[in-house]
N, C-alpha and C. Protein backbone atom coordinates (compact mmCIF):
# COMPACT_ATOMS: atom_id res chain seq x y z
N UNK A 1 -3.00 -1.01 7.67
CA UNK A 1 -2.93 0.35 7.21
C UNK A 1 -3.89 0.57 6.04
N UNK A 2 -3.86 -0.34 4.82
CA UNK A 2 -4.91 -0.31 4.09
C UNK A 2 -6.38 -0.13 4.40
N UNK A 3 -6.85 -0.93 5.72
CA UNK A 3 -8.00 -1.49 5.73
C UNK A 3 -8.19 -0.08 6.74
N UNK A 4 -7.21 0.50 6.99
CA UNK A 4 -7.84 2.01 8.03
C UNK A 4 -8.06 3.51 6.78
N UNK A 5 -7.66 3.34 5.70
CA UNK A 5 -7.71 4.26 4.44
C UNK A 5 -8.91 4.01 3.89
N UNK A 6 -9.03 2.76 3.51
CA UNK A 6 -10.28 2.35 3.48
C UNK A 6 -11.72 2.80 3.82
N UNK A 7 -11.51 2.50 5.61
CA UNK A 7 -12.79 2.27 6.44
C UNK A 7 -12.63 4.60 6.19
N UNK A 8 -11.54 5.01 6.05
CA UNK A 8 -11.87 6.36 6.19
C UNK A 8 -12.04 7.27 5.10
N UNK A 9 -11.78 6.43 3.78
CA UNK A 9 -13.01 7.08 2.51
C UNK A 9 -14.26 6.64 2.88
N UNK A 10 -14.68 5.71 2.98
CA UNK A 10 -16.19 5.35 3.47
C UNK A 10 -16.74 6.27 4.52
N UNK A 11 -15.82 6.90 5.49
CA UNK A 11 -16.02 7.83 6.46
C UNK A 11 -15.68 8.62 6.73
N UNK A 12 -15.56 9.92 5.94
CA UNK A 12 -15.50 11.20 5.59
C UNK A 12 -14.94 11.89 7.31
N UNK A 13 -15.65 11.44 7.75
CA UNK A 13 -15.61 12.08 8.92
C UNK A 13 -14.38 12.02 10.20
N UNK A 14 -14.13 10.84 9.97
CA UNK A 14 -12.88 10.49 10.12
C UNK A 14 -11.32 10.65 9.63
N UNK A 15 -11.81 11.32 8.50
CA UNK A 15 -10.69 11.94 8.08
C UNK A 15 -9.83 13.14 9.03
N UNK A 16 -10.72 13.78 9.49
CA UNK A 16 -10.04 14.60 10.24
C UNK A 16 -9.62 13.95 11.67
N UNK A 17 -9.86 13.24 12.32
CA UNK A 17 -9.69 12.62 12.97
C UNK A 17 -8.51 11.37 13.12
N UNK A 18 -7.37 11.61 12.60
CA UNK A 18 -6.17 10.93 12.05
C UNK A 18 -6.06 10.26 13.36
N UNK A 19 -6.18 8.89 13.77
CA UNK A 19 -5.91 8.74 14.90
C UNK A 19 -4.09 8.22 14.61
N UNK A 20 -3.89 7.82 14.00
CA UNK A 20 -2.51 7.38 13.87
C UNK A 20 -1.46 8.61 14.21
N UNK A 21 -2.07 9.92 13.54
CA UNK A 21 -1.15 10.81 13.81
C UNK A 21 -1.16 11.33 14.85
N UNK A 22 -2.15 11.25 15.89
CA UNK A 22 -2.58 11.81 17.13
C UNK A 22 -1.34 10.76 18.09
N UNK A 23 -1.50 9.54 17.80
CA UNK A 23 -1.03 8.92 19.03
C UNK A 23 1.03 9.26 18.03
N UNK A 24 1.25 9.21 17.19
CA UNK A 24 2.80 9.47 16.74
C UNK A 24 2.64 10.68 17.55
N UNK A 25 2.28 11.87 17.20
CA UNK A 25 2.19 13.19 18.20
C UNK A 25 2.34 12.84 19.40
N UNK A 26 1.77 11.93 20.12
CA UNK A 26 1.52 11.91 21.53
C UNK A 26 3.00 11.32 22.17
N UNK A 27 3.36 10.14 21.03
CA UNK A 27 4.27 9.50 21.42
C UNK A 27 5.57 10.31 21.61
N UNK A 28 6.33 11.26 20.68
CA UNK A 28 7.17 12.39 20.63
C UNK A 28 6.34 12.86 21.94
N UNK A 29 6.02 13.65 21.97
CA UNK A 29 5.43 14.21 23.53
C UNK A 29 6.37 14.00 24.21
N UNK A 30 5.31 12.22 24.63
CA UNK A 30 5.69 11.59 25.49
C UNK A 30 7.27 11.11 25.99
N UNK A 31 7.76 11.00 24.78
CA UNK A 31 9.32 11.18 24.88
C UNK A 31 10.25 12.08 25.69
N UNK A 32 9.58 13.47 24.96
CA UNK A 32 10.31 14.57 25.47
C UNK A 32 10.17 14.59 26.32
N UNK A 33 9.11 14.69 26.94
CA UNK A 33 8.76 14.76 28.75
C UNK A 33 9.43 13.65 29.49
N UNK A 34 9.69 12.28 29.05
CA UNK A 34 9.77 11.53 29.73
C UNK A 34 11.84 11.89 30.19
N UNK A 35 12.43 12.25 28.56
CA UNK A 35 13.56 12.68 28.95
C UNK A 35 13.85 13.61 29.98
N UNK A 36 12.62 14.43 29.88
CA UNK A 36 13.18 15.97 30.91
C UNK A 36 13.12 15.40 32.39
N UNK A 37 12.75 14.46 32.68
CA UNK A 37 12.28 13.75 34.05
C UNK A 37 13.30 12.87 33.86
N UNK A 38 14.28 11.86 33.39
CA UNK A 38 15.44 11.54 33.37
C UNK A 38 16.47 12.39 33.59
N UNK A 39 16.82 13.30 32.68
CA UNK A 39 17.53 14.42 33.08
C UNK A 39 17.63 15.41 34.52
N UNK A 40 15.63 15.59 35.03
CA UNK A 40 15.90 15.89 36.20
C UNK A 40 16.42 15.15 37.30
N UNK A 41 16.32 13.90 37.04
CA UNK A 41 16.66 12.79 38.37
C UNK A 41 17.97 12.55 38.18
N UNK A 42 18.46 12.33 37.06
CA UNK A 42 20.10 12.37 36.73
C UNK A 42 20.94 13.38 37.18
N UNK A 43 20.53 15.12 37.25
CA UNK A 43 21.03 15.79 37.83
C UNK A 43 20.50 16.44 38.78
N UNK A 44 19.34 15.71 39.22
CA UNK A 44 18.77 15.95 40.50
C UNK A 44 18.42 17.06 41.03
N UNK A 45 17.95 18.03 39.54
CA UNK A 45 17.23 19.32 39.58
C UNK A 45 16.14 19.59 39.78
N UNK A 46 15.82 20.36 40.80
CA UNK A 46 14.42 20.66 41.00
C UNK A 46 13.50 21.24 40.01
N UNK A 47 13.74 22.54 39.37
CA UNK A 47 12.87 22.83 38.34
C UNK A 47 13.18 21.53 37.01
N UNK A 48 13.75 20.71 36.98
CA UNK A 48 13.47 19.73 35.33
C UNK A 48 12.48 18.55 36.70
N UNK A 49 12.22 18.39 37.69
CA UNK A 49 11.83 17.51 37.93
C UNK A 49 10.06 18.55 38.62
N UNK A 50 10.04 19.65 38.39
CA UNK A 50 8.64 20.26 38.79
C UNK A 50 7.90 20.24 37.41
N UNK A 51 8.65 20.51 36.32
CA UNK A 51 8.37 20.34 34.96
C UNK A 51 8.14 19.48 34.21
N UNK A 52 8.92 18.51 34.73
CA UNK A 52 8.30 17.13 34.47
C UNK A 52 6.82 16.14 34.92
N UNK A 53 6.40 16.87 36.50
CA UNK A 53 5.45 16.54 37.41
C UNK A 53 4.55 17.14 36.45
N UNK A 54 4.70 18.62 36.46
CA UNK A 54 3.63 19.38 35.71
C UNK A 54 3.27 18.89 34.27
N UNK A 55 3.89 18.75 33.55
CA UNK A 55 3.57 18.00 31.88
C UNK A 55 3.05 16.97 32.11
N UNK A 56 3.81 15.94 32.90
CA UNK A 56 3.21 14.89 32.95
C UNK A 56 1.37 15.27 33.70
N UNK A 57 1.14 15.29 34.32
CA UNK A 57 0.36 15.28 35.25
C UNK A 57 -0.84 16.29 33.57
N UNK A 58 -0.39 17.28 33.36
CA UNK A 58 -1.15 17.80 32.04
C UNK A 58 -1.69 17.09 30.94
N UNK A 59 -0.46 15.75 30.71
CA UNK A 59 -0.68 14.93 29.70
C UNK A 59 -2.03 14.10 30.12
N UNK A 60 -1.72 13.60 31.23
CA UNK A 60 -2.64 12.76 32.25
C UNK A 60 -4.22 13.48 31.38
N UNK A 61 -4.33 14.53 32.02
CA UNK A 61 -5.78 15.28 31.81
C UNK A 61 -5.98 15.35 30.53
N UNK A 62 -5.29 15.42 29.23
CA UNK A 62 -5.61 15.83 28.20
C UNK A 62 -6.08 14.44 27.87
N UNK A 63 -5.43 12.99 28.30
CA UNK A 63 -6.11 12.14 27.68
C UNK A 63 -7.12 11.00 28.20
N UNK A 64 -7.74 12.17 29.64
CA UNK A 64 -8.19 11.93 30.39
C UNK A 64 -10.21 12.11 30.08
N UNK A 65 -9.47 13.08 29.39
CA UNK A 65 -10.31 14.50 28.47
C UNK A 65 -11.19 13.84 27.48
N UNK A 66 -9.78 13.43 26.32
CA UNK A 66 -10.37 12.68 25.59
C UNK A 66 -11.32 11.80 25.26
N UNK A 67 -11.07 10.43 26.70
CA UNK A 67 -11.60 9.33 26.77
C UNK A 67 -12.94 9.58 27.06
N UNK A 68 -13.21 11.04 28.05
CA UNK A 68 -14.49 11.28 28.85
C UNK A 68 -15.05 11.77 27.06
N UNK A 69 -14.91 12.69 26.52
CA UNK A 69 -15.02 13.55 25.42
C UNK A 69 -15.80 12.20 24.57
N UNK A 70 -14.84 10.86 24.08
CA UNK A 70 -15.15 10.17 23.25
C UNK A 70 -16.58 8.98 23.82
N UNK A 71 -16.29 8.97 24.97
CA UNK A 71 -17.74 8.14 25.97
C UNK A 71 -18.85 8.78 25.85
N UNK A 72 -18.53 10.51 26.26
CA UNK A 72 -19.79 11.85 26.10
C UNK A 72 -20.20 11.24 24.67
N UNK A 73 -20.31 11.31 24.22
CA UNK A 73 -20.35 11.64 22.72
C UNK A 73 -19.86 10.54 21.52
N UNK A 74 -20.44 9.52 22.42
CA UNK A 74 -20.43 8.10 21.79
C UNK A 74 -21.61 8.24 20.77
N UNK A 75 -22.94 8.41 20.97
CA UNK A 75 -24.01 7.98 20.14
C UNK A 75 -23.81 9.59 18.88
N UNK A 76 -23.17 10.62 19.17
CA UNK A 76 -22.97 11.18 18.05
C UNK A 76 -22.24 11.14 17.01
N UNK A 77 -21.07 10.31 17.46
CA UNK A 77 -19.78 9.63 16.29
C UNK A 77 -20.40 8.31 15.79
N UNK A 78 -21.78 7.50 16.95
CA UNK A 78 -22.11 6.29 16.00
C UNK A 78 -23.25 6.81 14.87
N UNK A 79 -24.19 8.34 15.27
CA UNK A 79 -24.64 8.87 14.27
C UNK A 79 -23.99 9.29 12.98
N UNK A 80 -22.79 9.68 13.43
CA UNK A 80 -21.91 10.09 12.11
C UNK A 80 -21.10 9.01 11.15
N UNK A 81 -20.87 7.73 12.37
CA UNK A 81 -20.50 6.56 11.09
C UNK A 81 -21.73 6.39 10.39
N UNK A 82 -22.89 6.15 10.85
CA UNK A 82 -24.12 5.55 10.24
C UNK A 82 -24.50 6.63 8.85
N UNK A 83 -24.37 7.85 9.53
CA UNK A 83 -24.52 8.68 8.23
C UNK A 83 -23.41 9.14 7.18
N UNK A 84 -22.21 8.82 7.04
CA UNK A 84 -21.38 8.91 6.37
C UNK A 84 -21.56 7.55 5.61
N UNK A 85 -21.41 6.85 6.16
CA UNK A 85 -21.95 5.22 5.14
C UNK A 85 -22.59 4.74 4.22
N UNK A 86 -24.01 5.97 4.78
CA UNK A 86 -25.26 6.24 4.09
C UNK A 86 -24.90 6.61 2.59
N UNK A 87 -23.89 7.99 3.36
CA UNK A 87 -23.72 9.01 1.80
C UNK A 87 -22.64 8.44 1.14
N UNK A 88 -21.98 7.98 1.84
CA UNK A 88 -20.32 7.15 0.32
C UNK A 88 -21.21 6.25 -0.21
N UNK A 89 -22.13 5.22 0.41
CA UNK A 89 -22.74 3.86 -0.53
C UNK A 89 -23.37 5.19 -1.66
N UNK A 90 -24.27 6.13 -1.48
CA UNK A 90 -24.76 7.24 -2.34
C UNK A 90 -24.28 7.20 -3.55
N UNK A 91 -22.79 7.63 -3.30
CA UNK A 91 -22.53 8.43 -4.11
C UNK A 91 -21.23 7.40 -5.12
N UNK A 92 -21.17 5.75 -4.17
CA UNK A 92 -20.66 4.53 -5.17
C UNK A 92 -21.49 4.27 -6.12
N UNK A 93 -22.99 4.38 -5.76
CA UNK A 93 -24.18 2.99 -6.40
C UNK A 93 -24.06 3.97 -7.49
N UNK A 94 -24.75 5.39 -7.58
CA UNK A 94 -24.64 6.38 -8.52
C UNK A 94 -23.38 7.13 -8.70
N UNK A 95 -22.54 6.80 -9.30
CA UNK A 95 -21.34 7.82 -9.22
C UNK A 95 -21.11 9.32 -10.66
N UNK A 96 -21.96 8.63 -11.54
CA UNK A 96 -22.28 9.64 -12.70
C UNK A 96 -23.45 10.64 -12.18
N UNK A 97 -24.23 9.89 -11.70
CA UNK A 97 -25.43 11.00 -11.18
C UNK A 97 -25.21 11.67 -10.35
N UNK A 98 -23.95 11.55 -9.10
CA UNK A 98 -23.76 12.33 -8.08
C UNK A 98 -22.76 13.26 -8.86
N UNK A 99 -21.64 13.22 -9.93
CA UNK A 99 -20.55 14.06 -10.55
C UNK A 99 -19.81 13.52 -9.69
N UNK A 100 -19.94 12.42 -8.90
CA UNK A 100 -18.14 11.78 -8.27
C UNK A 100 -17.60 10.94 -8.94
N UNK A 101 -16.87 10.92 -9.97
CA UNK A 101 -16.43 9.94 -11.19
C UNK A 101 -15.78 9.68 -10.08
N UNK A 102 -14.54 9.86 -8.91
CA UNK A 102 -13.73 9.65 -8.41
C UNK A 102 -14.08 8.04 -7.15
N UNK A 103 -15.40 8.23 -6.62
CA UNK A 103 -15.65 7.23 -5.91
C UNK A 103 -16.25 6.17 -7.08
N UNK A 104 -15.70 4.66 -6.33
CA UNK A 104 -16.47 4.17 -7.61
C UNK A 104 -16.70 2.75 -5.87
N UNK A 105 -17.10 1.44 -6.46
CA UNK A 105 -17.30 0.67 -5.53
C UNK A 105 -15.91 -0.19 -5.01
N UNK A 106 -15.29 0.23 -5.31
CA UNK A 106 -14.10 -0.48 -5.06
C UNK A 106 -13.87 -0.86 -3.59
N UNK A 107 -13.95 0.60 -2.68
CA UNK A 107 -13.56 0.72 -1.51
C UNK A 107 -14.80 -0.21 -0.79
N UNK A 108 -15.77 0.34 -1.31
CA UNK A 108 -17.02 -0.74 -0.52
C UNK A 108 -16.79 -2.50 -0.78
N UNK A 109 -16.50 -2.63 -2.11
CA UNK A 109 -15.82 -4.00 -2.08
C UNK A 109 -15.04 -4.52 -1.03
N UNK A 110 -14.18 -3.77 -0.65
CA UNK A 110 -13.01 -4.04 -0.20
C UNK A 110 -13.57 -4.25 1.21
N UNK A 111 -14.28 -3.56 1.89
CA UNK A 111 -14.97 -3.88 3.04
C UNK A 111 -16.06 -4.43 3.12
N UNK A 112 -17.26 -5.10 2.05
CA UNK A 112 -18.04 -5.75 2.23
C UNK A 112 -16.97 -7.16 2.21
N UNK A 113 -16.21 -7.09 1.52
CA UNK A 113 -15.32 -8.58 1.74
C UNK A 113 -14.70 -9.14 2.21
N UNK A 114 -14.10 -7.84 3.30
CA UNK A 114 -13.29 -8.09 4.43
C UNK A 114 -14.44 -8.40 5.69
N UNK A 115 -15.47 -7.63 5.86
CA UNK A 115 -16.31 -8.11 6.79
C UNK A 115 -17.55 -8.72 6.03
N UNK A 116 -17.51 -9.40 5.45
CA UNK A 116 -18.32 -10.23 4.99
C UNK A 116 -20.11 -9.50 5.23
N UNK A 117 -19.89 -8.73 4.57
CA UNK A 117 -21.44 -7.22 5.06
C UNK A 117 -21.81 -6.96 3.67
N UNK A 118 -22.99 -6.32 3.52
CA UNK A 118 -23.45 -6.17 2.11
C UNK A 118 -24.46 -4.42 2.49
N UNK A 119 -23.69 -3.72 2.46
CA UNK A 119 -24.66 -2.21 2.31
C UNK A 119 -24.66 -1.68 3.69
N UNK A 120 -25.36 -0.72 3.85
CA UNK A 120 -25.05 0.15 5.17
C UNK A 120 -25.90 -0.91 6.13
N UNK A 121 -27.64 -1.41 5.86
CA UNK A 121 -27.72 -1.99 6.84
C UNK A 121 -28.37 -3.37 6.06
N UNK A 122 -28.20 -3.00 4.72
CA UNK A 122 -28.60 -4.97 3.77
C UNK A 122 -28.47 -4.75 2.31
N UNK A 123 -28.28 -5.91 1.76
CA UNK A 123 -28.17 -5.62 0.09
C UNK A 123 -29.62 -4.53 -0.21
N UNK A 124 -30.57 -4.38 0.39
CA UNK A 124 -31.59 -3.23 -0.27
C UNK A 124 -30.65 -2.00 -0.45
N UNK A 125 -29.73 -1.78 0.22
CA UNK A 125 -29.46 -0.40 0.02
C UNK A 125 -28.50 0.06 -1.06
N UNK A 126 -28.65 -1.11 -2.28
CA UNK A 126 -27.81 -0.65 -3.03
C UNK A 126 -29.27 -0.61 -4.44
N UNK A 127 -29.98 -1.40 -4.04
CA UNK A 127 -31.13 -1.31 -4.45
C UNK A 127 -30.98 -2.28 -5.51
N UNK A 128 -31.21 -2.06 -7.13
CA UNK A 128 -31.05 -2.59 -8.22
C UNK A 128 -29.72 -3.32 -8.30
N UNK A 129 -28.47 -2.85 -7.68
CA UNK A 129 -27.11 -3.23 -8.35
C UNK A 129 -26.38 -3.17 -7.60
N UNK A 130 -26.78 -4.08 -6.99
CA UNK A 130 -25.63 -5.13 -5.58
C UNK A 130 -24.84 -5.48 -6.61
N UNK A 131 -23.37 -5.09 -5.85
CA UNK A 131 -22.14 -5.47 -6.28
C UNK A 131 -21.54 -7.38 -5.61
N UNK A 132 -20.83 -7.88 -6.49
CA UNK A 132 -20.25 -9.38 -6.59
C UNK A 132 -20.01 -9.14 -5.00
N UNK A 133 -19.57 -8.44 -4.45
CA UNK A 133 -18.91 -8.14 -3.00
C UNK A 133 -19.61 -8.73 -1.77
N UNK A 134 -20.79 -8.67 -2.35
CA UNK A 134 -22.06 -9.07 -1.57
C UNK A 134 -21.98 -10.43 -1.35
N UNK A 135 -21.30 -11.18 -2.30
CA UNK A 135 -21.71 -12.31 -2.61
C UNK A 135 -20.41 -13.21 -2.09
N UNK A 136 -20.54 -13.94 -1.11
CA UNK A 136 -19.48 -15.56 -0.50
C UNK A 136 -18.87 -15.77 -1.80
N UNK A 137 -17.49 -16.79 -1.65
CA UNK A 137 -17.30 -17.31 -3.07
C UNK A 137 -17.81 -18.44 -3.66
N UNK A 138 -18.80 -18.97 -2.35
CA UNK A 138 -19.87 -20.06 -2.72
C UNK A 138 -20.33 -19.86 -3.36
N UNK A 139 -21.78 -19.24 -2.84
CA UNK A 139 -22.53 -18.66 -3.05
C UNK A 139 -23.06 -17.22 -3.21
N UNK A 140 -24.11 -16.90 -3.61
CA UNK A 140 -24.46 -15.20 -3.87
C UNK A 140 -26.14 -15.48 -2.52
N UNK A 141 -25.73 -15.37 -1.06
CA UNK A 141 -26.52 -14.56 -0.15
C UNK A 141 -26.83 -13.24 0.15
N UNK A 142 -27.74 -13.03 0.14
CA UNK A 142 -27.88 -11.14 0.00
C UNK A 142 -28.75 -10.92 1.14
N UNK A 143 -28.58 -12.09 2.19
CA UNK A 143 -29.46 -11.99 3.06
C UNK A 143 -27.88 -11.98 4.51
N UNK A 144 -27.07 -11.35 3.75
CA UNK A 144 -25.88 -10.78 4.72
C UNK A 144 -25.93 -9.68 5.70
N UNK A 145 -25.98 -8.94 7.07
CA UNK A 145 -25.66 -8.78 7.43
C UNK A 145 -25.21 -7.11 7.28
N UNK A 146 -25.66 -5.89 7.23
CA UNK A 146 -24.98 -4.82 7.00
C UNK A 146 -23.70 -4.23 7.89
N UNK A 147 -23.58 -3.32 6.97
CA UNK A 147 -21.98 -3.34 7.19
C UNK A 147 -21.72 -2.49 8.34
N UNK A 148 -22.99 -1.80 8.36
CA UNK A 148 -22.76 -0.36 9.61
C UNK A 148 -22.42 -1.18 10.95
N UNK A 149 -23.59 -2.22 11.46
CA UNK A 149 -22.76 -3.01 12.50
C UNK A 149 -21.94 -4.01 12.45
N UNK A 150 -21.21 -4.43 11.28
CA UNK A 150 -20.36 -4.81 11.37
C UNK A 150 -18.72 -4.27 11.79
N UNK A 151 -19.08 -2.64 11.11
CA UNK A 151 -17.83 -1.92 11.29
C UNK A 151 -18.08 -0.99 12.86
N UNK A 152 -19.43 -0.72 13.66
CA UNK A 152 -19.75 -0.36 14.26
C UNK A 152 -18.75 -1.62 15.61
N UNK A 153 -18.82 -2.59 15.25
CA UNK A 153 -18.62 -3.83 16.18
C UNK A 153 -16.63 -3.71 15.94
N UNK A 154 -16.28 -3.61 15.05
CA UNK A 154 -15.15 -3.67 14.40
C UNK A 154 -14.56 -1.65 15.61
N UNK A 155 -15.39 -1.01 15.59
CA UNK A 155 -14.47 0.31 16.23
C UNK A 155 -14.85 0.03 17.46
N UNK A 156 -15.37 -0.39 17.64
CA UNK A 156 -16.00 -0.69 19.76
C UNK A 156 -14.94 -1.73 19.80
N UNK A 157 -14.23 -2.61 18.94
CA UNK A 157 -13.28 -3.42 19.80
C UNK A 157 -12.01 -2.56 19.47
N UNK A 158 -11.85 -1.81 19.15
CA UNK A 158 -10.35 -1.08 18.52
C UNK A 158 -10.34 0.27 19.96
N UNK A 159 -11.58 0.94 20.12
CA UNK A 159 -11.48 1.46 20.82
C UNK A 159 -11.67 0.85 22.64
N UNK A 160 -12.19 -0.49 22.43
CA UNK A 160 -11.48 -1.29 23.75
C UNK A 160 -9.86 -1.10 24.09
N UNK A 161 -9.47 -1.43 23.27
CA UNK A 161 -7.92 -1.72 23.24
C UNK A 161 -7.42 -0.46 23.51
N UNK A 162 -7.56 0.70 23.06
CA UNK A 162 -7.45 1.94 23.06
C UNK A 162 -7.57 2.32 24.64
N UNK A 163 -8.78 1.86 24.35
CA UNK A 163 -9.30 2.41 26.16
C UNK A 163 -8.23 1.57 27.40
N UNK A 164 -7.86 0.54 27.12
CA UNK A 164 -6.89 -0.12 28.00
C UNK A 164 -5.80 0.33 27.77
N UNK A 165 -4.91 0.69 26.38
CA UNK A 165 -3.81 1.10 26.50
C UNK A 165 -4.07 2.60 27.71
N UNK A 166 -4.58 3.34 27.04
CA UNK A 166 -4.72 4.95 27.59
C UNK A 166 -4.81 4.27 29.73
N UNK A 167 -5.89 3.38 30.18
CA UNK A 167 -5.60 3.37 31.49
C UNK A 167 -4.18 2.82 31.95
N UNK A 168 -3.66 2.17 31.49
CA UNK A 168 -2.00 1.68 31.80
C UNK A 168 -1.36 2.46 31.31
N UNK A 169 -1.63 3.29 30.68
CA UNK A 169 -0.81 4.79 30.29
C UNK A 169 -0.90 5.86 31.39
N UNK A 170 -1.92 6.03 32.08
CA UNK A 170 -2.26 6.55 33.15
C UNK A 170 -1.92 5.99 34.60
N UNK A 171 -1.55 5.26 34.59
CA UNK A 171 -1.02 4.12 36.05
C UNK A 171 0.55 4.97 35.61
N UNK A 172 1.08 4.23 34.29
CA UNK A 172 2.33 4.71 34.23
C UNK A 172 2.84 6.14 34.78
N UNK A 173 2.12 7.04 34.63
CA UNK A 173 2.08 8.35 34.64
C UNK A 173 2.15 8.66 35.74
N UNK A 174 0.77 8.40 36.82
CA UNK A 174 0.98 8.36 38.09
C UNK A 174 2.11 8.42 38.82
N UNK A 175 2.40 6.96 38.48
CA UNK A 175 3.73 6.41 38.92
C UNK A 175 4.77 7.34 38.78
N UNK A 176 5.26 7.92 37.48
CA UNK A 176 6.57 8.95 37.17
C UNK A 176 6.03 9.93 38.47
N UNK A 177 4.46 10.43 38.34
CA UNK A 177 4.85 12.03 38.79
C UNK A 177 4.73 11.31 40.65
N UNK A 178 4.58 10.21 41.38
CA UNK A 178 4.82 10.10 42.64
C UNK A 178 6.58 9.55 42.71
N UNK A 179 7.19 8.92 41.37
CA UNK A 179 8.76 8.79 41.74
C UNK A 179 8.92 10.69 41.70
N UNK A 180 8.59 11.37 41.31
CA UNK A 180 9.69 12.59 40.70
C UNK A 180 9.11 13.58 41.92
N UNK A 181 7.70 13.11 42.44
CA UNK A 181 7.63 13.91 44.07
C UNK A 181 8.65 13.31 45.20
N UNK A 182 8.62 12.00 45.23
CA UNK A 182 9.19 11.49 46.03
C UNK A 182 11.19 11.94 45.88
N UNK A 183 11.17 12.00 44.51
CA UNK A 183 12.85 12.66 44.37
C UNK A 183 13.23 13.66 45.04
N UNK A 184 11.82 14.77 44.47
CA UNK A 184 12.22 16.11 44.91
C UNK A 184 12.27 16.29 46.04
N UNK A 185 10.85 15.77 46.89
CA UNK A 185 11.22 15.63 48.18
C UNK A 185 13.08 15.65 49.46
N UNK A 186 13.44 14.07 48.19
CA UNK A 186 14.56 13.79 49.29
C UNK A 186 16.02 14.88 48.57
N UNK A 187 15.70 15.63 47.38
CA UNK A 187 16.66 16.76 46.79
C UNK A 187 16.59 17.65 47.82
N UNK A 188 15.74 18.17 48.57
CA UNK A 188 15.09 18.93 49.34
C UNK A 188 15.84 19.01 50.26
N UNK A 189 15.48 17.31 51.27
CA UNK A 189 15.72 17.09 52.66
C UNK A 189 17.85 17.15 52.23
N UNK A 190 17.60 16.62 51.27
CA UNK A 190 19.57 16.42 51.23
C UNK A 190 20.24 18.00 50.86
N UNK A 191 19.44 18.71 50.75
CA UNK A 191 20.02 20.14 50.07
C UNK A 191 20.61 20.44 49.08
N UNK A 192 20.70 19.16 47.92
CA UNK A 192 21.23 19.03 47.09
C UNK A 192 20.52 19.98 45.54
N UNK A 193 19.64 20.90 45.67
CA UNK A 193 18.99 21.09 44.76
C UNK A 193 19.39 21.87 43.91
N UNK A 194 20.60 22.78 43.96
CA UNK A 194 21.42 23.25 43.27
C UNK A 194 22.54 22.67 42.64
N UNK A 195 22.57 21.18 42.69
CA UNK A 195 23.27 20.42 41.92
C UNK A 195 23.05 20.89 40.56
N UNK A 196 24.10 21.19 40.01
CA UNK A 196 24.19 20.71 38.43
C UNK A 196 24.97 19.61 37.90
C-alpha cells in the first residue's frame, strides 16, 4: 500500500486513476449482481434471472472495454509515466526554485531504493545532486539503471496479473449468464415462472 502512494506522488497522473478503488467498486457490483442471480434461481424468477443475464453480460463489456481502452492506449500512459517522472524528479532536485516546499526527495528515495534505479533514465538527471538513494549500501554506483524502466517493467507485470485476473473473471461470467439461460429456459418449459 505504501509503495502504491508512493509510485503515485511520483505520478501525478495516476492519481486519478485509483485503481484500488475501481476494483472495491467493482467488487460491491459484483456482489450485488451476483446476489440478484442467487435470488433469481432460489425463487426461480424470471425477471431476477433476465436481470441478472443482463448486468452480468454489461459488466462483461465494461471490463472488456477497459482492457481494449488500456492496450489502445498503452504507449500514451507509457508517455505519461515517462513524463510525470520527468516533472516530480523537477520539482524534488529544485524544490525552492519550483515554490514546492511540499515535495522534497524522500518519495524518490523511497523508490530509487526499492528498485534499486537512480533518476528518470540515470544519475545525470539529477544533475549536480544525486541523492545517497542512488547509492548500494556498498558502494556509491551511479552507473544504475533508471527508474522509468524499472517502474515501467514493475506496471507491465502488475498489469499482467490484472490482465489474467479480468480473463477468469470473464470465463466466470460467461458461465453465470449460460447457468441463468439454461435456468430460465427449464422455468419456462416447467411453467414455473410465476413462482414466488
Amino acid at each position: 500500500m505504501m509503495m502504491n502512494s508512493k509510485v503515485s506522488s511520483l505520478i501525478p497522473s495516476l492519481s486519478s486513476l485509483n485503481i484500488a478503488n475501481m476494483l472495491f467498486i467493482t467488487g460491491i457490483i459484483m456482489t450485488c449482481v451476483s446476489f440478484l442471480g442467487f435470488l433469481g434461481a432460489l425463487k426461480e424468477n424470471h425477471c431476477l434471472l433476465v436481470t441478472f443475464f443482463i448486468l452480468l453480460f454489461i459488466l462483461m463489456l465494461v471490463e472488456l472495454t477497459a482492457a481494449f481502452l488500456l492496450l489502445l492506449y498503452e504507449s500514451k500512459i507509457d508517455s505519461f509515466l515517462q513524463r510525470d517522472l520527468t516533472d516530480s524528479l523537477e520539482k524534488s532536485r529544485e524544490p525552492a526554485k519550483a515554490g514546492n516546499l511540499t515535495m522534497s526527495t524522500g518519495d524518490w528515495d523511497i523508490i530509487q531504493t526499492t528498485f534499486q534505479c537512480c533518476g528518470v533514465h540515470n544519475s545525470s538527471d539529477w544533475k549536480d545532486n544525486v541523492p545517497v538513494s542512488c547509492c548500494s549500501k556498498t558502494q556509491c554506483d551511479l552507473n544504475q539503471p533508471g527508474c522509468y524502466n524499472k517502474l515501467k517493467a514493475w506496471f507491465e507485470e502488475n498489469f499482467l496479473a490484472t490482465g489474467a485476473a479480468v480473463i477468469v473473471l470473464c470465463i466466470i461470467e460467461v458461465l453465470g449468464m449460460c447457468f441463468s439461460v439454461t435456468l430460465f429456459c427449464h422455468i419456462s418449459q416447467s411453467g414455473l415462472s410465476y413462482k414466488l
